[in-house]
Protein backbone atom coordinates (compact mmCIF):
# COMPACT_ATOMS: atom_id res chain seq x y z
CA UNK A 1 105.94 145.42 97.89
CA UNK A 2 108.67 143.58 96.65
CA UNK A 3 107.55 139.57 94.91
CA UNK A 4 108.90 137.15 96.55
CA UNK A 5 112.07 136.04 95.93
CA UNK A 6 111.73 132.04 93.85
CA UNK A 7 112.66 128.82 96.28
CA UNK A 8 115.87 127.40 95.12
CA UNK A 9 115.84 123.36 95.31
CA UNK A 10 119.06 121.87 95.19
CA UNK A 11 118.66 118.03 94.22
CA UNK A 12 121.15 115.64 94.80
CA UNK A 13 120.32 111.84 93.57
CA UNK A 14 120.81 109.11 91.13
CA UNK A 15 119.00 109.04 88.00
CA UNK A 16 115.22 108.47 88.96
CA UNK A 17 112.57 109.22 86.39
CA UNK A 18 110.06 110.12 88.97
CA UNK A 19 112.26 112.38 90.95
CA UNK A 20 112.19 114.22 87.36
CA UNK A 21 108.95 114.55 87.12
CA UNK A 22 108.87 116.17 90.57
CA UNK A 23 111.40 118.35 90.20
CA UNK A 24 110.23 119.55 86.50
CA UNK A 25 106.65 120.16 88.29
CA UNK A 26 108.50 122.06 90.97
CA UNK A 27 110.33 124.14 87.80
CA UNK A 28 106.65 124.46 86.36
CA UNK A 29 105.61 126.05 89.98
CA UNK A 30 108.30 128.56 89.82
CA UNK A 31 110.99 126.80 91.88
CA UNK A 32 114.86 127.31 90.71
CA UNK A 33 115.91 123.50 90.72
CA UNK A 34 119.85 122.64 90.41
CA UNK A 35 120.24 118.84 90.20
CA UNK A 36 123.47 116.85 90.17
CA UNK A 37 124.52 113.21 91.05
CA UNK A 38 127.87 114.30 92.12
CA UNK A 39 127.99 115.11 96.10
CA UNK A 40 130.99 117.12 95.69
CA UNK A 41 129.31 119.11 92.97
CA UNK A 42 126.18 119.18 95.32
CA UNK A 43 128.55 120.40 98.09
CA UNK A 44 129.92 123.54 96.10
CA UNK A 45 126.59 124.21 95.21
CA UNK A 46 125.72 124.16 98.39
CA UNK A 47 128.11 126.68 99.28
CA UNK A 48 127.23 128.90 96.87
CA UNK A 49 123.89 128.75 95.99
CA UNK A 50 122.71 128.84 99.48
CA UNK A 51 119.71 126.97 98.45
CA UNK A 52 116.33 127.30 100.45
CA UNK A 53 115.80 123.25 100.36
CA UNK A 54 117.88 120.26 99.64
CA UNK A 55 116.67 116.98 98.37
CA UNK A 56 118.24 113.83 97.97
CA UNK A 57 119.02 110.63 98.08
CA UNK A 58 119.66 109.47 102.11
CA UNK A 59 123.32 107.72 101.16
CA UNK A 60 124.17 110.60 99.23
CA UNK A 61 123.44 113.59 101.90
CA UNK A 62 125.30 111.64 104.30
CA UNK A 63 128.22 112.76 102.65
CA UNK A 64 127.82 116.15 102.05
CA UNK A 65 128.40 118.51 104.98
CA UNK A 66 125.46 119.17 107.76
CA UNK A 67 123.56 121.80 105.40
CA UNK A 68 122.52 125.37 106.87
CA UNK A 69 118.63 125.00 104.97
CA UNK A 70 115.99 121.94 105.79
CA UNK A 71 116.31 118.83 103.95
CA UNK A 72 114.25 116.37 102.25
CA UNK A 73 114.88 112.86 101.76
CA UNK A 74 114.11 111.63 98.52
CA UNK A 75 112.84 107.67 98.71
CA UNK A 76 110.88 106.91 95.84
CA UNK A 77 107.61 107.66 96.90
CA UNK A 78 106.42 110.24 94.55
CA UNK A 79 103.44 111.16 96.08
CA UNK A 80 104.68 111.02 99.40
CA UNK A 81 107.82 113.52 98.67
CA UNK A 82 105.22 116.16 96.71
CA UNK A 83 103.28 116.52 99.69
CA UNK A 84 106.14 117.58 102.03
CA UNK A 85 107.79 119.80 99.47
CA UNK A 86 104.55 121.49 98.99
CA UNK A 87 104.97 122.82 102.52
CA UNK A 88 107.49 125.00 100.74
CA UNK A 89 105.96 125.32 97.20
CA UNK A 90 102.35 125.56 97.70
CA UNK A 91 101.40 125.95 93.79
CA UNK A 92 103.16 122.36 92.93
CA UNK A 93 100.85 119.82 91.26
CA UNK A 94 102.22 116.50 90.20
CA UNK A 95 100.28 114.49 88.71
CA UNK A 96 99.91 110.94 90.26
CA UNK A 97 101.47 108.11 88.48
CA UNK A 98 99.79 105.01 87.80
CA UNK A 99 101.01 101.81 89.57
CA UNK A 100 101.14 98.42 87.95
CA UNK A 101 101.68 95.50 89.86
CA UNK A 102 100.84 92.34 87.76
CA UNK A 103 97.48 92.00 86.39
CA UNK A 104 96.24 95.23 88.65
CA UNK A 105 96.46 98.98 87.69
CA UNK A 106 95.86 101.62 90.60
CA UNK A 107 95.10 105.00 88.13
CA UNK A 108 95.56 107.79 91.07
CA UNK A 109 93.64 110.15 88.42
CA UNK A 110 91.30 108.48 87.35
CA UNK A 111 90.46 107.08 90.59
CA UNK A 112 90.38 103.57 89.68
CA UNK A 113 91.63 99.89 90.35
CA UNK A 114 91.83 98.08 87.15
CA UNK A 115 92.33 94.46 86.53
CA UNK A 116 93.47 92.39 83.61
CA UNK A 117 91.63 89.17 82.83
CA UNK A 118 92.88 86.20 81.50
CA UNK A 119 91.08 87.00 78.63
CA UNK A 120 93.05 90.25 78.07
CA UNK A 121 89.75 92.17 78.92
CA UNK A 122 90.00 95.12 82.02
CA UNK A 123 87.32 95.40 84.46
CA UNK A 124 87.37 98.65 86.44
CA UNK A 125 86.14 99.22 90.05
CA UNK A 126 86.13 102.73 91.53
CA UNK A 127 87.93 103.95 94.73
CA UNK A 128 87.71 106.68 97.07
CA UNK A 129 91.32 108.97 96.64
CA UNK A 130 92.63 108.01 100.51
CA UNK A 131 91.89 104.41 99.84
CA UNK A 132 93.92 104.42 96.75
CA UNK A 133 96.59 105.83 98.20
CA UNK A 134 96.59 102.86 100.62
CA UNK A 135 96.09 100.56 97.88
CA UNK A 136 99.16 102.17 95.64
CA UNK A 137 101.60 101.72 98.69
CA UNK A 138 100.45 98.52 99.29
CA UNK A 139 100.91 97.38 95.54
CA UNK A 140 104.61 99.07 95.35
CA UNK A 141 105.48 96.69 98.30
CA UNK A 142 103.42 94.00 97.17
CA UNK A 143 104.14 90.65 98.70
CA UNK A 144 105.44 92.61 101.85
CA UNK A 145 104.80 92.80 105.60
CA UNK A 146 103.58 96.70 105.36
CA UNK A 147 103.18 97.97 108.91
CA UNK A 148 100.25 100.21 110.07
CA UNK A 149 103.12 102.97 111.35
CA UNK A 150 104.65 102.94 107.81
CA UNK A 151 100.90 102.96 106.15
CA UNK A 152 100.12 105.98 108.50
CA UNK A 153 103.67 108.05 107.53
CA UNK A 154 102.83 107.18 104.09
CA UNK A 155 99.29 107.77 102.86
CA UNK A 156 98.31 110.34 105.68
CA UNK A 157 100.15 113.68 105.45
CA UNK A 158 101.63 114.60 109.01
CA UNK A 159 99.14 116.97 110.28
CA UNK A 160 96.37 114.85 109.72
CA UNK A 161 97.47 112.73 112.80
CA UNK A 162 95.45 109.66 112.33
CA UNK A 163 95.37 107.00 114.93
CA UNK A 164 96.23 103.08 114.01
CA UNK A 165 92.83 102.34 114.03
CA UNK A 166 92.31 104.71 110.90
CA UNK A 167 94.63 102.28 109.01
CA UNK A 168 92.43 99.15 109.42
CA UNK A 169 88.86 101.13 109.26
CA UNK A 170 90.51 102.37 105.82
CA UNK A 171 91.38 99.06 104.60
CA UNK A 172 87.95 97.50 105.55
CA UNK A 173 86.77 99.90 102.98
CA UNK A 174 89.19 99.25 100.49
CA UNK A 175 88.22 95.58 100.89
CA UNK A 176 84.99 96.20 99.65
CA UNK A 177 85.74 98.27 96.69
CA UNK A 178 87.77 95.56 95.65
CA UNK A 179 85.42 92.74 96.14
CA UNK A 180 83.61 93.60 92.51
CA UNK A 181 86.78 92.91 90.89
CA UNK A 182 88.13 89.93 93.27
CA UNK A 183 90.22 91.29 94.76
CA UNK A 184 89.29 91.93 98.50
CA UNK A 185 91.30 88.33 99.47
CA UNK A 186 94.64 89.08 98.08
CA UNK A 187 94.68 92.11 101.00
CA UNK A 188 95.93 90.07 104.35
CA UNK A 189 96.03 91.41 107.40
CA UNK A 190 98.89 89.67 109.49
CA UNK A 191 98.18 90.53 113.31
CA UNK A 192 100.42 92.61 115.12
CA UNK A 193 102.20 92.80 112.11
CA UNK A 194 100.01 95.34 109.31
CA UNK A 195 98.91 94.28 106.01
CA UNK A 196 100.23 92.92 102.69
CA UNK A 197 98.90 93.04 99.28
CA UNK A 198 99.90 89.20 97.16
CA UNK A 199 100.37 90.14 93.86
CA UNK A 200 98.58 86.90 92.35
């Protein structure tokens, strides 16, 4: 049997430190990666290259040419955008970034909210990995309306198909792993609207 022939990624976005990091994990998994800011370079590319996948930023692919391979849009959520591209490069691992938002820290890998004292001291709480996900898109919106369809696209992956009751039993337990720290009442729930996370 022949190996399988590498996926070929062709990237095309604005200079975005974490779309770096997930396309040098997706080099580090085997992938071919070409990566320009330049639709019309993208486009020849495109013709040539006959790439498997094509990732981007939304206002840039909209003026490229309908592409013949699937597409990814590329929005700034790390975490989210590693999932879906692991559909087609099962041996990617990025690591999580963590999220500051004020005085808080959400450390994916360690698993952790952190918070910074007036003091300049840190106390630590631990948090289950799906309610830190909730808490991480939560913080990067902070001060935000974030709806429970948006929470559900985000932290869930699609096949998981959780219903919009998942969202609020999740954040009920993300209140209390925040209460050692404080922080439980800064997460609001606004009804009929979703949730938001105040900063301070």
């Amino acid at each position: 049997m022949h190996p399988a022939a590498p996926l070929t990624l062709l990237s095309v976005s604005r200079a975005d430190p974490r779309l770096s990091q997930l396309l040098q994990a997706a080099t580090a998994s085997g992938a071919l990666v070409a990566h320009t800011s330049d639709p019309s370079q993208a486009q020849r590319w495109l013709d040539t290259l006959a790439p498997d996948l094509l990732l981007g930023d939304p206002q840039l692919l909209e003026r490229l040419h309908p592409p013949p391979c699937p597409v990814l849009a590329w929005e700034g959520d790390l975490e989210q955008t590693s999932r879906r591209l692991a559909a087609w490069l099962p041996e990617l691992c990025v690591r999580p970034q963590r999220i500051v938002c004020g005085d808080i820290e959400a450390d994916p890998q360690a698993g952790v909210v952190r918070l910074r004292g007036g003091d300049g001291l840190r106390r630590q709480a631990a948090i289950p990995a799906l309610e830190l996900r909730l808490l991480g898109t939560l913080l990067r919106r902070a001060g935000r309306v974030v709806s429970r369809q948006e929470l559900l696209e985000t932290v869930w992956p699609a096949e998981a198909r959780p219903l919009p009751r998942t969202v609020d039993q999740t954040v009920r337990r993300l209140r209390v792993g925040l209460q050692p720290l404080g922080l439980d009442g800064r997460l609001r729930s606004l009804r009929g609207l979703g949730y938001r996370f105040d900063p301070a």
